[in-house]
C-alpha atoms as a PDB file:
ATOM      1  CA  UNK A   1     -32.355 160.740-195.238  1.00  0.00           C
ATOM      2  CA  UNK A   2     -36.086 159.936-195.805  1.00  0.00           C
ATOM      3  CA  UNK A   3     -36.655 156.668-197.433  1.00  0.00           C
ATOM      4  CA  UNK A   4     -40.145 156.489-199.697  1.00  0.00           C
ATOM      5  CA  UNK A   5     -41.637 153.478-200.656  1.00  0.00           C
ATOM      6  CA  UNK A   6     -45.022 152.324-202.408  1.00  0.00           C
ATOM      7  CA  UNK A   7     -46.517 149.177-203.634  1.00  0.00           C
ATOM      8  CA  UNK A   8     -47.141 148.452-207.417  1.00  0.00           C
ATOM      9  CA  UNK A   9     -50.104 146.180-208.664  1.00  0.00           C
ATOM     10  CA  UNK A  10     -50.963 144.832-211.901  1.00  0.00           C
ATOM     11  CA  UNK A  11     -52.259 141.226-213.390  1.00  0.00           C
ATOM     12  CA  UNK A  12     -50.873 138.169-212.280  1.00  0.00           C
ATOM     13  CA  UNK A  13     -53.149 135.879-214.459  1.00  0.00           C
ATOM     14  CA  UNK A  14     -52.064 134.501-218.111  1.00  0.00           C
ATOM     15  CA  UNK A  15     -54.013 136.669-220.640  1.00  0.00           C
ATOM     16  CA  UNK A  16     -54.974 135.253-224.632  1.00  0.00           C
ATOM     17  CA  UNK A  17     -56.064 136.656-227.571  1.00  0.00           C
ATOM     18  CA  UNK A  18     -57.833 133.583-228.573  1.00  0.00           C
ATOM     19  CA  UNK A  19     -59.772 133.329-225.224  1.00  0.00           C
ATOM     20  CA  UNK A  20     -63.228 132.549-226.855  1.00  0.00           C
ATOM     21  CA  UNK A  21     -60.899 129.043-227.417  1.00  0.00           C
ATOM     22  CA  UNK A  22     -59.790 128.817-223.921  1.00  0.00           C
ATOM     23  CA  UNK A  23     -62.728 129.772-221.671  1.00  0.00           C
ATOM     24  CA  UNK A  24     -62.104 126.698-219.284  1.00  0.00           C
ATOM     25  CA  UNK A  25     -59.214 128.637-218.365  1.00  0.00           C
ATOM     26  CA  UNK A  26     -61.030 131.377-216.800  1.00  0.00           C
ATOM     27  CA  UNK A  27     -64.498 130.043-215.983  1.00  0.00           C
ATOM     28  CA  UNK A  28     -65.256 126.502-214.955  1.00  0.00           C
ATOM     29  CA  UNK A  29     -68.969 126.962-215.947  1.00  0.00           C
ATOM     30  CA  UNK A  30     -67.380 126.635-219.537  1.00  0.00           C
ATOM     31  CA  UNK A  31     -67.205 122.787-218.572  1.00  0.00           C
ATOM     32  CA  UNK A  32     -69.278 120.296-220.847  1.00  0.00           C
ATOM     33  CA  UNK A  33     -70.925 123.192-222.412  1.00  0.00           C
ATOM     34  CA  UNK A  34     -69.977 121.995-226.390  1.00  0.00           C
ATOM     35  CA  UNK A  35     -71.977 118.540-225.466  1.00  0.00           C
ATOM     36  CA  UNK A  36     -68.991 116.512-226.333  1.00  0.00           C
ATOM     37  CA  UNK A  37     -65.288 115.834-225.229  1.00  0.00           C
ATOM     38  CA  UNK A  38     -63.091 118.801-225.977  1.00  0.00           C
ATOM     39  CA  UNK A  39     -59.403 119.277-226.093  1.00  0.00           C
ATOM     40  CA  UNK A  40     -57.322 122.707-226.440  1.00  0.00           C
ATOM     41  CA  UNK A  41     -54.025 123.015-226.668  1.00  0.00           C
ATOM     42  CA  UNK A  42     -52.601 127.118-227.003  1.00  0.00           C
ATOM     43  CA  UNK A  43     -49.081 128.422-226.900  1.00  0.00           C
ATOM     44  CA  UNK A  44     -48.709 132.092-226.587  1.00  0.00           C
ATOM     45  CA  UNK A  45     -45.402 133.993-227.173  1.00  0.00           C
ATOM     46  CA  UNK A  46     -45.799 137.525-226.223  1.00  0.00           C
ATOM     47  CA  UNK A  47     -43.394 140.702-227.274  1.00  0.00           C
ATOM     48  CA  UNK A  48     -41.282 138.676-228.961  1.00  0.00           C
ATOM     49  CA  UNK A  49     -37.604 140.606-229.166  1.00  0.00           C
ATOM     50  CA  UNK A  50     -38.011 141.711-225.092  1.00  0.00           C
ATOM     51  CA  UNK A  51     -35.772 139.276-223.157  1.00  0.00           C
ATOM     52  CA  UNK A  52     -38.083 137.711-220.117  1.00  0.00           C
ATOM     53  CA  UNK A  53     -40.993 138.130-221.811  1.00  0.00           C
ATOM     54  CA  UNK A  54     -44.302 136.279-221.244  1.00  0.00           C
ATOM     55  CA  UNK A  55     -44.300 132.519-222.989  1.00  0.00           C
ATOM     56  CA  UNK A  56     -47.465 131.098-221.668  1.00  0.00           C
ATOM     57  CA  UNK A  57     -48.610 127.617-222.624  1.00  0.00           C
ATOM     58  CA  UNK A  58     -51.973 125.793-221.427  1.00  0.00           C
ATOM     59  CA  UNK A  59     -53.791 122.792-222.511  1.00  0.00           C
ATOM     60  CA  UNK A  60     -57.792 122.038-221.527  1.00  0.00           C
ATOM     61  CA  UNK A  61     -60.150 119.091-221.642  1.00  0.00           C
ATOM     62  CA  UNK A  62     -63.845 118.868-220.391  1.00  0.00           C
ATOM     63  CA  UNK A  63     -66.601 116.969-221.315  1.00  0.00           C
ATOM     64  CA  UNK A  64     -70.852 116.679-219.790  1.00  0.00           C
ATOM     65  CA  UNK A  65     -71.102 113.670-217.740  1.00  0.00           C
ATOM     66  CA  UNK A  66     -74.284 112.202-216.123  1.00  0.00           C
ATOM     67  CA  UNK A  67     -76.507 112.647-219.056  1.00  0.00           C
ATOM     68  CA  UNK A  68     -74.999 116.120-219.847  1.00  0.00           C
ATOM     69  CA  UNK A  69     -76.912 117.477-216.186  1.00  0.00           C
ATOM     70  CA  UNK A  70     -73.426 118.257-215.329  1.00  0.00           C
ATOM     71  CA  UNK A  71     -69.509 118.924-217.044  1.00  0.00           C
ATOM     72  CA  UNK A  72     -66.574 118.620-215.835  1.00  0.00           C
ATOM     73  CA  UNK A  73     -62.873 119.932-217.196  1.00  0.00           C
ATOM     74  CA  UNK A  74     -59.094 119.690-216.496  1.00  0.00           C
ATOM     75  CA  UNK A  75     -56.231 122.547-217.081  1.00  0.00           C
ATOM     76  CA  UNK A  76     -52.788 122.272-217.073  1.00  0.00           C
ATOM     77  CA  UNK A  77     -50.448 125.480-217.644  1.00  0.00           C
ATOM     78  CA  UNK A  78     -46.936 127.230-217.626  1.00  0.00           C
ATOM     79  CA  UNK A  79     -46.643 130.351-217.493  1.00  0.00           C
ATOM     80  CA  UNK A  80     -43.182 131.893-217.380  1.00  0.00           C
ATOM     81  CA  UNK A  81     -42.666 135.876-216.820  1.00  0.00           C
ATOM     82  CA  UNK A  82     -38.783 137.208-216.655  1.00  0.00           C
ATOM     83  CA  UNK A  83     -37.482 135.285-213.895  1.00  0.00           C
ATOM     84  CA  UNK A  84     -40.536 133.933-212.173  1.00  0.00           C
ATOM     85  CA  UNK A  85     -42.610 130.548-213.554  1.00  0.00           C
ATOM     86  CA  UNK A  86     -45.943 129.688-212.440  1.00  0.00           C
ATOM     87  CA  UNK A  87     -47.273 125.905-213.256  1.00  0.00           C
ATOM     88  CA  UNK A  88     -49.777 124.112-212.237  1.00  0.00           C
ATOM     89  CA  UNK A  89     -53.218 122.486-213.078  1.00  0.00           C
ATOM     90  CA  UNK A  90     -56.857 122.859-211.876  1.00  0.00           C
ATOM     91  CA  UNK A  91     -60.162 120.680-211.665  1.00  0.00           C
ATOM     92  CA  UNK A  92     -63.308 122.390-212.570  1.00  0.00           C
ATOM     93  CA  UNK A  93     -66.953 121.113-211.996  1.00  0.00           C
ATOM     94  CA  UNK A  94     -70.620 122.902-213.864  1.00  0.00           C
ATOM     95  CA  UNK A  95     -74.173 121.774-212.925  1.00  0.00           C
ATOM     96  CA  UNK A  96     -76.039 122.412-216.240  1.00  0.00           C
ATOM     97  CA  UNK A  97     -79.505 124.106-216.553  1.00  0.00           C
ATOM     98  CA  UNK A  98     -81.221 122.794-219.515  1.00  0.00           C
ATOM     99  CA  UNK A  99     -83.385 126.054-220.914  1.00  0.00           C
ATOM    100  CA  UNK A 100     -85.424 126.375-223.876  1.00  0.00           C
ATOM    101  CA  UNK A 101     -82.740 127.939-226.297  1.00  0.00           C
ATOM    102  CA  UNK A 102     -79.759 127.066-224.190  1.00  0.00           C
ATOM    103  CA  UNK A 103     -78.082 126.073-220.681  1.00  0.00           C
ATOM    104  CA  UNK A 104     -77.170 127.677-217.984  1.00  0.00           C
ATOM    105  CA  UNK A 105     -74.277 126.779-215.992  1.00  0.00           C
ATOM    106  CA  UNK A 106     -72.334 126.820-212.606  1.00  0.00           C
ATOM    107  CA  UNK A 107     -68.930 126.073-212.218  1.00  0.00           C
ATOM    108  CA  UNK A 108     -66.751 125.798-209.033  1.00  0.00           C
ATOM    109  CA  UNK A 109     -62.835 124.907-209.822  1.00  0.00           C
ATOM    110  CA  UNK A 110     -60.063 124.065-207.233  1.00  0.00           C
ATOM    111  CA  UNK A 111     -56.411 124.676-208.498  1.00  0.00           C
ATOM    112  CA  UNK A 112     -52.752 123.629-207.521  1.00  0.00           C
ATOM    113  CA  UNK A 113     -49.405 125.744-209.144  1.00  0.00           C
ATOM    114  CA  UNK A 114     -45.779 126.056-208.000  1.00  0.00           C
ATOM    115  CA  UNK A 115     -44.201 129.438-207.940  1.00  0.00           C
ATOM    116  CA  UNK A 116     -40.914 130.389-208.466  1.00  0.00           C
ATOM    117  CA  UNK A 117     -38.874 133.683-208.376  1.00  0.00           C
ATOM    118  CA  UNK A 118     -35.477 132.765-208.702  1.00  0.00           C
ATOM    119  CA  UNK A 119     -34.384 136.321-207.739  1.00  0.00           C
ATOM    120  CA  UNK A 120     -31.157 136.180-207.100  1.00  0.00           C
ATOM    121  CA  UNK A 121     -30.123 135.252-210.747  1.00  0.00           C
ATOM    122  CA  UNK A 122     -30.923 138.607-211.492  1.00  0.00           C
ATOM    123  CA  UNK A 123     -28.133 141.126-212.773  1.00  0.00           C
ATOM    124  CA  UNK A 124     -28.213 144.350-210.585  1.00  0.00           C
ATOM    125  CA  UNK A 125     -25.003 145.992-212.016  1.00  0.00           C
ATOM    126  CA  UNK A 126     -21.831 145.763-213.063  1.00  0.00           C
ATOM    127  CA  UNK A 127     -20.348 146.275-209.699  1.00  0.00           C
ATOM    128  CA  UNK A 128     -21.903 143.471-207.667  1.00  0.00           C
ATOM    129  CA  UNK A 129     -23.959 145.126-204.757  1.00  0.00           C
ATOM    130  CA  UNK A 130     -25.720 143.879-201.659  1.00  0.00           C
ATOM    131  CA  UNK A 131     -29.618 144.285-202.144  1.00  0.00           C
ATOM    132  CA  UNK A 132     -31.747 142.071-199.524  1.00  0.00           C
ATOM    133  CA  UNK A 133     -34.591 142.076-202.099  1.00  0.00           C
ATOM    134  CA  UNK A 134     -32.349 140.260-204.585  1.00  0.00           C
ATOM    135  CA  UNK A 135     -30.747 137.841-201.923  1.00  0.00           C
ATOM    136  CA  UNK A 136     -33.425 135.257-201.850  1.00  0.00           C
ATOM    137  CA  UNK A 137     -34.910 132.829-204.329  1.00  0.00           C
ATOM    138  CA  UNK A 138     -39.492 132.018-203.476  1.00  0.00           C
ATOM    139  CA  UNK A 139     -40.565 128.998-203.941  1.00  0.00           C
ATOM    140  CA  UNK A 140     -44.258 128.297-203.034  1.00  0.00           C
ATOM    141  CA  UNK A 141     -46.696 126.066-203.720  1.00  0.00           C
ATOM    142  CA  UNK A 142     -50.323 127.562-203.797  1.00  0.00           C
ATOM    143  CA  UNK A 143     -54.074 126.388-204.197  1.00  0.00           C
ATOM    144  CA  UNK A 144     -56.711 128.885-204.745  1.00  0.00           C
ATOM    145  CA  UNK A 145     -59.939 128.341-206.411  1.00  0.00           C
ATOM    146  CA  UNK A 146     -62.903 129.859-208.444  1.00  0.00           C
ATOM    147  CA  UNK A 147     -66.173 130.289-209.531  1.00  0.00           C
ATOM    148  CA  UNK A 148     -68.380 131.349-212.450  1.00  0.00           C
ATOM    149  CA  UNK A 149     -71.777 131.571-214.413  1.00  0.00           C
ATOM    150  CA  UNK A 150     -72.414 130.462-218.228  1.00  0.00           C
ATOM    151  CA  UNK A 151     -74.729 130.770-220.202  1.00  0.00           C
ATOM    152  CA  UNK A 152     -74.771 129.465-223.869  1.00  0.00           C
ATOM    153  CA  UNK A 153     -76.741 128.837-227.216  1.00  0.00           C
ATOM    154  CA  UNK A 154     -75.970 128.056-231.178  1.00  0.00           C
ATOM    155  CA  UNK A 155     -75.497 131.752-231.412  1.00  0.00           C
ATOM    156  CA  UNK A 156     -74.762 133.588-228.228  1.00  0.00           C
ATOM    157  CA  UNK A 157     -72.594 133.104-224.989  1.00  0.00           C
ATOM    158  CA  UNK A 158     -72.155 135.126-221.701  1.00  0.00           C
ATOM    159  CA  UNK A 159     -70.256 134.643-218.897  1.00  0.00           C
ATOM    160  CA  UNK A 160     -69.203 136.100-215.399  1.00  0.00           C
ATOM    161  CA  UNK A 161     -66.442 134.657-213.477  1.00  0.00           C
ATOM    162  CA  UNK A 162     -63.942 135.227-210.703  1.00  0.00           C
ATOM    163  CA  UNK A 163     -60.565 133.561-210.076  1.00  0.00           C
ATOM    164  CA  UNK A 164     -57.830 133.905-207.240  1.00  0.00           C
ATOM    165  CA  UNK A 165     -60.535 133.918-204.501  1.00  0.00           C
ATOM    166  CA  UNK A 166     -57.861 133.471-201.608  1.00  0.00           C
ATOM    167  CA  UNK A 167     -55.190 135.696-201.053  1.00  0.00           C
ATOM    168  CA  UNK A 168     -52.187 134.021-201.099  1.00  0.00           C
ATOM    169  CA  UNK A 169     -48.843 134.976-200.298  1.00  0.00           C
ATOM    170  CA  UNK A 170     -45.707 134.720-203.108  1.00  0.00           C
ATOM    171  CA  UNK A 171     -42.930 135.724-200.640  1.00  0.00           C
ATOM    172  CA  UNK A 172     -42.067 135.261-197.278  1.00  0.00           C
ATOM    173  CA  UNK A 173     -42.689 138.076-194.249  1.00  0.00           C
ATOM    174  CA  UNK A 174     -39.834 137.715-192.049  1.00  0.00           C
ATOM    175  CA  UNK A 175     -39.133 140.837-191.539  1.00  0.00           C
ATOM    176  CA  UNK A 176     -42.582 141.636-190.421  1.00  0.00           C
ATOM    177  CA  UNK A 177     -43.796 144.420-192.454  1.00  0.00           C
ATOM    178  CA  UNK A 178     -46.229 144.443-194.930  1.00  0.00           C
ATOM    179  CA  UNK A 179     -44.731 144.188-198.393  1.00  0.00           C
ATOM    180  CA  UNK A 180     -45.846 141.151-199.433  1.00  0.00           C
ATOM    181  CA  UNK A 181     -46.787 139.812-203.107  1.00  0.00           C
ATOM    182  CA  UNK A 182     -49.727 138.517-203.076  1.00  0.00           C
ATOM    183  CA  UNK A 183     -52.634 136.748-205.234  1.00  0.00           C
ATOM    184  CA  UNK A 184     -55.475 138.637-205.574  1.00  0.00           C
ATOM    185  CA  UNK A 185     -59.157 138.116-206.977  1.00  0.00           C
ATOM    186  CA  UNK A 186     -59.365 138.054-210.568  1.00  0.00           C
ATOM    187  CA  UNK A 187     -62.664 139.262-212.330  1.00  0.00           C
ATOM    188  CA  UNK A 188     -63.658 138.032-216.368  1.00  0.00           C
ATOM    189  CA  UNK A 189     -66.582 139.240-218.072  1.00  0.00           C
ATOM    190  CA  UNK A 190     -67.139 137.529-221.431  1.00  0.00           C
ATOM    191  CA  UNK A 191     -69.643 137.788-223.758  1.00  0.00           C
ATOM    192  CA  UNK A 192     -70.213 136.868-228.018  1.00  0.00           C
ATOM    193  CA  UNK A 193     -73.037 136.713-231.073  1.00  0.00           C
ATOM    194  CA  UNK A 194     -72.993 134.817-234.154  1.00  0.00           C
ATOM    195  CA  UNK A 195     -74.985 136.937-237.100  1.00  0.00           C
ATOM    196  CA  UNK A 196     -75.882 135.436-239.997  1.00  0.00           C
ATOM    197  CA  UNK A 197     -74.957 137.535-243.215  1.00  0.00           C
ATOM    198  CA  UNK A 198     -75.451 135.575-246.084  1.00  0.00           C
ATOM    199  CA  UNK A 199     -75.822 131.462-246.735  1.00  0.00           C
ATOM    200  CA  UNK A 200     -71.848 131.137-246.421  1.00  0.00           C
ATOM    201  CA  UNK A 201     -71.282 134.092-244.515  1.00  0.00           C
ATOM    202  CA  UNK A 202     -71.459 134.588-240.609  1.00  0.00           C
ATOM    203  CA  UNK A 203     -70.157 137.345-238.635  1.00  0.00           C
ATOM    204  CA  UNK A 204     -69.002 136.376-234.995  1.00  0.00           C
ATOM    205  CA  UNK A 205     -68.238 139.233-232.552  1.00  0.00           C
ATOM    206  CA  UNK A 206     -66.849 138.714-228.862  1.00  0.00           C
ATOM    207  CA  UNK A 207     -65.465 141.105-225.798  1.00  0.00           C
ATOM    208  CA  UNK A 208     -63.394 139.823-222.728  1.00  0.00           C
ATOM    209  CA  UNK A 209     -63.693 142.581-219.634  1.00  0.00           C
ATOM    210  CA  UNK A 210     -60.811 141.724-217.386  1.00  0.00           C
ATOM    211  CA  UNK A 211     -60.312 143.704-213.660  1.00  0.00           C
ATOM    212  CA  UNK A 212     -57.897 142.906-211.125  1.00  0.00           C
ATOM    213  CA  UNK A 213     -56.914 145.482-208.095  1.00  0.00           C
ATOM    214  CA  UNK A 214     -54.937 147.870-208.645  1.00  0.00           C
ATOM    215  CA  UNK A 215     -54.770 148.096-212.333  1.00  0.00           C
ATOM    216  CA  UNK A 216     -56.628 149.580-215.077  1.00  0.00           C
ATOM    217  CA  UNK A 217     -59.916 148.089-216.408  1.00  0.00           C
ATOM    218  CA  UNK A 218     -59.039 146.145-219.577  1.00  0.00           C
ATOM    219  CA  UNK A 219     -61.063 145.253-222.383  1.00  0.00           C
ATOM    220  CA  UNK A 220     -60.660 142.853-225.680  1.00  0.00           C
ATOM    221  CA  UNK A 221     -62.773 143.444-228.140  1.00  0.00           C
ATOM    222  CA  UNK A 222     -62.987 140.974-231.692  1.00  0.00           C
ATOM    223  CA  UNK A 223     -64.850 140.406-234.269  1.00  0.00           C
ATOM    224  CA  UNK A 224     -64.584 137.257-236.839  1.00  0.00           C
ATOM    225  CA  UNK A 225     -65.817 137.070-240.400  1.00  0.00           C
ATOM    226  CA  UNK A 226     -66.662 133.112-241.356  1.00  0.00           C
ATOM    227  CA  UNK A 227     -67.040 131.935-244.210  1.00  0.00           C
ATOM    228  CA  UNK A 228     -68.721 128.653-245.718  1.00  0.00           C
ATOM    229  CA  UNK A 229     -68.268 127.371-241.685  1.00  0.00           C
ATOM    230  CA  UNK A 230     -64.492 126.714-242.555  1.00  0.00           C
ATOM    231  CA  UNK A 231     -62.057 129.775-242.615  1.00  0.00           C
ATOM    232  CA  UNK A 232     -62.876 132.795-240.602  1.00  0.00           C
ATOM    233  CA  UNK A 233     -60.340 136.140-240.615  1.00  0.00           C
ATOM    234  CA  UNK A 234     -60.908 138.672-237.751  1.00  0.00           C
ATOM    235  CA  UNK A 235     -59.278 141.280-236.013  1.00  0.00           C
ATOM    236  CA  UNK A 236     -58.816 142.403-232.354  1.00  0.00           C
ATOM    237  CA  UNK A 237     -58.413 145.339-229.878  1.00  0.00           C
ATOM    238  CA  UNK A 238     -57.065 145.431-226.720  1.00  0.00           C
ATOM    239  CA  UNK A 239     -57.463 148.765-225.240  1.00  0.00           C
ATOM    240  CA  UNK A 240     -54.764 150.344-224.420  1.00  0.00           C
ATOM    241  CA  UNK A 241     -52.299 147.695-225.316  1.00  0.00           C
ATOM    242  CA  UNK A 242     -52.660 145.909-228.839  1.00  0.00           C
ATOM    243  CA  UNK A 243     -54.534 145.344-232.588  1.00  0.00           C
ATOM    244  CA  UNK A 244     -54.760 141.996-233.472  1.00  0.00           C
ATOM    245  CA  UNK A 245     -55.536 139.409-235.992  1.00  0.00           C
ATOM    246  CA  UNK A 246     -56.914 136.690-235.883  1.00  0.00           C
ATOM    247  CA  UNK A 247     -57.404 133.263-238.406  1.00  0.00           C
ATOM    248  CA  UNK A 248     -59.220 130.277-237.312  1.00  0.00           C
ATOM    249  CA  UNK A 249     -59.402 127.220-239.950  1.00  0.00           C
ATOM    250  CA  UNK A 250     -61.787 123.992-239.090  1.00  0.00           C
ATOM    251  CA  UNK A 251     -59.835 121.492-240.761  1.00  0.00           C
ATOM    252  CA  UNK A 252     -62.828 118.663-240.322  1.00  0.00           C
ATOM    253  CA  UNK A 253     -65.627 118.501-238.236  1.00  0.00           C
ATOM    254  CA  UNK A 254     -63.136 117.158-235.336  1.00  0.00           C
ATOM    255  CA  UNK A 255     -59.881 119.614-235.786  1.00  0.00           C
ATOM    256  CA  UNK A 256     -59.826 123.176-235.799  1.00  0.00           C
ATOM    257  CA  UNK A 257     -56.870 125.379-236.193  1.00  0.00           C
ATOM    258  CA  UNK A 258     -56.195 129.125-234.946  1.00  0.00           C
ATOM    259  CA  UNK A 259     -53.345 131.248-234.838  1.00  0.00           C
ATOM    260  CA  UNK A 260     -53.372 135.291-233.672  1.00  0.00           C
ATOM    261  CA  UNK A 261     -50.797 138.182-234.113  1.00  0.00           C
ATOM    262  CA  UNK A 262     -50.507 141.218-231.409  1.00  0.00           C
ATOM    263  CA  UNK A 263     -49.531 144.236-232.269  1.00  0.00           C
ATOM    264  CA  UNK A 264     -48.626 146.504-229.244  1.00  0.00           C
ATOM    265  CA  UNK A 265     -50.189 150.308-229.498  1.00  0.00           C
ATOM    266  CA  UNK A 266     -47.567 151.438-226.987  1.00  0.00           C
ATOM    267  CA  UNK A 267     -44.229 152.489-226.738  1.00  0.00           C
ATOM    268  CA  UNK A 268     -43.795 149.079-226.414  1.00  0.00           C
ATOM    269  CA  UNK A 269     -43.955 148.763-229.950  1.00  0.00           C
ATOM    270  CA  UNK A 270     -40.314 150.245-230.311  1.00  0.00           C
ATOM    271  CA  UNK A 271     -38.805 147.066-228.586  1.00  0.00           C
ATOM    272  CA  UNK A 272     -40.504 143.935-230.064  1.00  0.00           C
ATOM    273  CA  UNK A 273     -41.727 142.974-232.885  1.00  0.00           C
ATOM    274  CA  UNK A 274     -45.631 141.792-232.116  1.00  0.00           C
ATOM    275  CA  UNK A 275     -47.175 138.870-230.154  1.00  0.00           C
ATOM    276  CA  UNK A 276     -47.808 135.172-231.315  1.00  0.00           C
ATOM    277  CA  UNK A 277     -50.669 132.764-230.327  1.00  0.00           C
ATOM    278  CA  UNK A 278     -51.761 129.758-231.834  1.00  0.00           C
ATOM    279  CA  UNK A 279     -54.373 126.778-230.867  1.00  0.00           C
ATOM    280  CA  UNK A 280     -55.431 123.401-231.445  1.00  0.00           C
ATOM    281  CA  UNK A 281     -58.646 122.011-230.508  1.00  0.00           C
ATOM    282  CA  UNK A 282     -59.749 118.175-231.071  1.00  0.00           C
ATOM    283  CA  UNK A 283     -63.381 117.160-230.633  1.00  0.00           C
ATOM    284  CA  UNK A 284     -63.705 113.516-229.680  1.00  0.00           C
ATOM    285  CA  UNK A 285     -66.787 112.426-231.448  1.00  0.00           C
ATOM    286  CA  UNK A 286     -66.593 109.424-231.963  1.00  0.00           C
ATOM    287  CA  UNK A 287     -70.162 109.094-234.130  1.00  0.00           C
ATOM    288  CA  UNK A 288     -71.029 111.354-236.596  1.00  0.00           C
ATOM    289  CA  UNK A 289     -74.259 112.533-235.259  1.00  0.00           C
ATOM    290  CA  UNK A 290     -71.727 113.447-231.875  1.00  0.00           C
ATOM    291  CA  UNK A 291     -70.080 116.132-233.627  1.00  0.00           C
ATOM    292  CA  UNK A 292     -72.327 119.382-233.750  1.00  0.00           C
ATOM    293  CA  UNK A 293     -70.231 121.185-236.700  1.00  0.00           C
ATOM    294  CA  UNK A 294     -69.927 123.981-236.762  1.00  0.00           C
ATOM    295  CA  UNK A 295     -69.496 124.935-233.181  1.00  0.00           C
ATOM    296  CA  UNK A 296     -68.422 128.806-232.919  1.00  0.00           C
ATOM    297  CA  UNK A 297     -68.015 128.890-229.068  1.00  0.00           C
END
């Protein structure tokens, strides 16, 4: 007998819909960029209905330090996929640029998680077999780091960073060959516009590029309609993948309030019943003329 084997590759990294809420997350340049301490809290539920799915929670804080020359931010996440659970935090760092309509920033940030594959909890079949690939639980703990560029003003935002910079290894290689799981480089391209329409109407568009070896180019594109600088509705595409809406509400100049529904464009769609994210984000101003409201990125 001939025995044929391949590797298979996709993302390893938590993905949101509401990532224009969670840049810290995937570029440390984000860090002290709103001019004031920020918290974000987001809790994403994916494919509800599919057993194992994705349930990905992550909360950020950063704030500019040293007379807002530099910012700095913390993360902490879980992120659980099927039988495997990645948590974990990370420190991030920016040295700010002041410019004449904005700042431009770069980030470094170091990060810690613990992986787990608890592998041999899963079911093969109903007649119990021996399968060496199922025998053994991982358990690793990794640190990586990354780096990115920001730049922001009142009305626009781009950004270019890269995650996963060292390869790390999920599994063990005892056998000696070279099947190994490992963490690869991460690359996220973000960019968004705020357009004035009318005195209470602003129209915000936004795109996430996300590429990681070995799998497809992906792209999020969304586009928010605000109104009176309170309640904004939107809606999302994820190509290839999902629609989406979106619905952001800023409570008061310190709380604001989103929540997002995913759609799946796939087959997928046959076997669950959409995707669920929603966010909370605290400014600590602590005098009025602290909080810059409204603050759309």
């Amino acid at each position: 007998m001939c025995l044929l084997f391949t590797k298979s590759w996709g993302q390893q990294d938590a993905m949101y819909t509401q990532y224009m809420f969670n840049t810290l997350a995937i570029n440390p340049a984000y860090a002290g960029s709103r001019n004031l301490v920020s918290a974000t809290a987001l809790y994403r539920n994916q494919w509800t209905g599919i057993e194992g799915a994705p349930r990905t929670g992550t909360f950020t804080i950063d704030a500019p330090v040293l007379n807002k020359r530099f910012g700095v931010g913390l993360q902490v996440f879980s992120d659980k996929l099927g039988v495997t659970q990645t948590t974990g935090g990370s420190a991030s760092a920016a040295y700010r640029i002041r410019m004449e309509k904005g700042s431009l920033s770069f980030g470094l940030q170091g990060s810690i998680s613990h992986y787990t594959a608890r592998l041999s909890s899963v079911s093969l079949s109903s007649n119990p077999g021996y399968d060496p690939a199922f025998m053994n639980d991982a358990s690793k703990t990794l640190f990586n780091f990354g780096t990115g560029v920001y730049y922001n003003s009142d009305k626009f935002y781009l950004g270019l960073a890269v995650q996963d910079l060292l390869g790390n290894s999920l599994n063990s290689n005892a056998n000696g060959n070279n099947l190994q799981a490992r963490q690869v480089p991460h690359l996220f391209v973000t960019a968004g516009y705020v357009f004035p329409l009318a005195e209470d109407f602003k129209l915000k568009p936004s795109f996430l590029v996300k590429g990681v070896k070995g799998a497809p180019v992906e792209a999020d594109f969304n586009a928010s309609l605000w109104i009176k600088n309170t309640l904004a509705i939107g809606a999302g595409y994820r190509t290839n993948a999902d629609i989406s809406a979106l619905l952001e509400v800023q409570v008061s100049p310190q709380i604001r309030i989103g929540y997002s529904y995913d759609r799946s464009t796939t087959e997928l769609q046959n076997f669950n019943s959409g995707s669920h994210e929603i966010m909370l984000r605290y400014e600590f101003g602590f005098e009025k003329n602290k909080i810059l409201s409204p603050r759309f990125f």
